[in-house]
Every structure is written in C-alpha cells, then in structure tokens.
Protein backbone atom coordinates (compact mmCIF):
# COMPACT_ATOMS: atom_id res chain seq x y z
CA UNK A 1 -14.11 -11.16 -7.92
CA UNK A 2 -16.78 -8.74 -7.36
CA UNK A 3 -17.78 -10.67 -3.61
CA UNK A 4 -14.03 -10.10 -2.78
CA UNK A 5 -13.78 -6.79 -3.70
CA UNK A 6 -16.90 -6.15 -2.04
CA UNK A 7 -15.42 -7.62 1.15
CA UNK A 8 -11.77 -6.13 1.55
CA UNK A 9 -14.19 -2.51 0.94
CA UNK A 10 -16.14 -3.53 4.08
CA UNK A 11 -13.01 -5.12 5.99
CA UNK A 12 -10.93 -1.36 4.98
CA UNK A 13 -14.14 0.84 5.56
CA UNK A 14 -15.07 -0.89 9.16
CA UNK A 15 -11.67 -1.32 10.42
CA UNK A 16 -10.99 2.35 9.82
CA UNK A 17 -13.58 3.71 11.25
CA UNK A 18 -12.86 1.09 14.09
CA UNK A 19 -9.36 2.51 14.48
CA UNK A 20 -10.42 6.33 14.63
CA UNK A 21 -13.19 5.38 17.74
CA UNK A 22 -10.42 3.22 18.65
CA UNK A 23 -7.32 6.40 18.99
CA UNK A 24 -9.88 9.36 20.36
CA UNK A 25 -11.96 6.98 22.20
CA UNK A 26 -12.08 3.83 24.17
CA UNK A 27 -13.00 0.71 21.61
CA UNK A 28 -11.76 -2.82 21.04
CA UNK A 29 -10.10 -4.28 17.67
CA UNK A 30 -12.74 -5.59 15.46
CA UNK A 31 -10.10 -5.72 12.79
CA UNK A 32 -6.80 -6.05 14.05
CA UNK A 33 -4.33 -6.30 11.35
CA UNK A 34 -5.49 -3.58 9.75
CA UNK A 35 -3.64 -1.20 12.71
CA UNK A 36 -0.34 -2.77 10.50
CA UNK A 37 -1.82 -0.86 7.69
CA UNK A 38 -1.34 2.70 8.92
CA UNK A 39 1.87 4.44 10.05
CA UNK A 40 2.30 4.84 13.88
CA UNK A 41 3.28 8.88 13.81
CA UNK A 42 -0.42 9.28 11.41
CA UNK A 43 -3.15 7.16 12.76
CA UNK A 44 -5.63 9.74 12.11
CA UNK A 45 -4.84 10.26 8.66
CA UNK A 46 -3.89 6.73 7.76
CA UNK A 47 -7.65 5.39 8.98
CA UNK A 48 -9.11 8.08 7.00
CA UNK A 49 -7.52 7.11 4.45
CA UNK A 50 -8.56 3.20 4.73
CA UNK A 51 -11.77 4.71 5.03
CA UNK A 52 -11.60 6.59 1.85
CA UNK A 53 -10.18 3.79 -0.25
CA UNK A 54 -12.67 1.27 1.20
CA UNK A 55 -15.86 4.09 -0.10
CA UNK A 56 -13.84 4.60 -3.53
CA UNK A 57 -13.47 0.48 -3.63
CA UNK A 58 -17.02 0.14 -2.95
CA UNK A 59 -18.12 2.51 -5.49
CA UNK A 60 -16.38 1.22 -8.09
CA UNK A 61 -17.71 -2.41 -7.61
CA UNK A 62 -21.14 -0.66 -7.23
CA UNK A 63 -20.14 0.21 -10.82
CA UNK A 64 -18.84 -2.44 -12.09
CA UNK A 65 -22.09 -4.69 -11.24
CA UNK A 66 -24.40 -1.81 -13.16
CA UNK A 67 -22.12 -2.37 -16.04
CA UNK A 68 -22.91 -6.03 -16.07
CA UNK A 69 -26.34 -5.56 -15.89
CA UNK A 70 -27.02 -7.03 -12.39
CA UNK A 71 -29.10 -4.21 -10.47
C-alpha cells in the first residue's frame, strides 16, 4: 500500500509540475491524463494543487513508514 501511495505522490507531484512548465512554457506531456485532472478555466491553480496533494501524500507515507519502524 505504502509503494502505491508512494507512486500516485510522484505520478501527482511530477505531472503537476509538468503541466505548469507545460501552460507558461513550451514542454511535452510526461503525464498525460493527469491534464483530465484539472479544470480547463484554472490550470494554474489546479496543477498547484496536484502538486500540493502529491507533497501532503508523500509526507504522510513518509509518516506512516516511521510509524512502522522502517527508517
């Protein structure tokens, strides 16, 4: 559980940041689907906000393997 969680933080945290360089720059789709994700009228806010879920995802798996004891 903690491998998936783990990925679908990266897969939120990359494709966001992907989509932002993607909108103000020139960039190609690493991740798609995850354009599907976010509203057409707020793509700005809507990858920052991928981005900030993936972080807060991460973190909390971060936790959850120092509460199991694995380091």
């Amino acid at each position: 559980m903690k491998n998936l969680l783990g990925f679908v933080s990266f897969v939120l945290v990359v494709g966001g940041i992907n989509g932002l360089l993607v909108d103000h720059l020139w960039g190609l789709h690493l991740f798609g689907f995850v354009r599907y994700l976010v509203p057409a009228d707020h793509r700005t806010v809507g990858y920052l906000a991928l981005i900030a879920v993936g972080v807060l995802l991460a973190a909390g798996t971060a936790l959850l393997d120092r509460r199991s004891g694995r380091d």
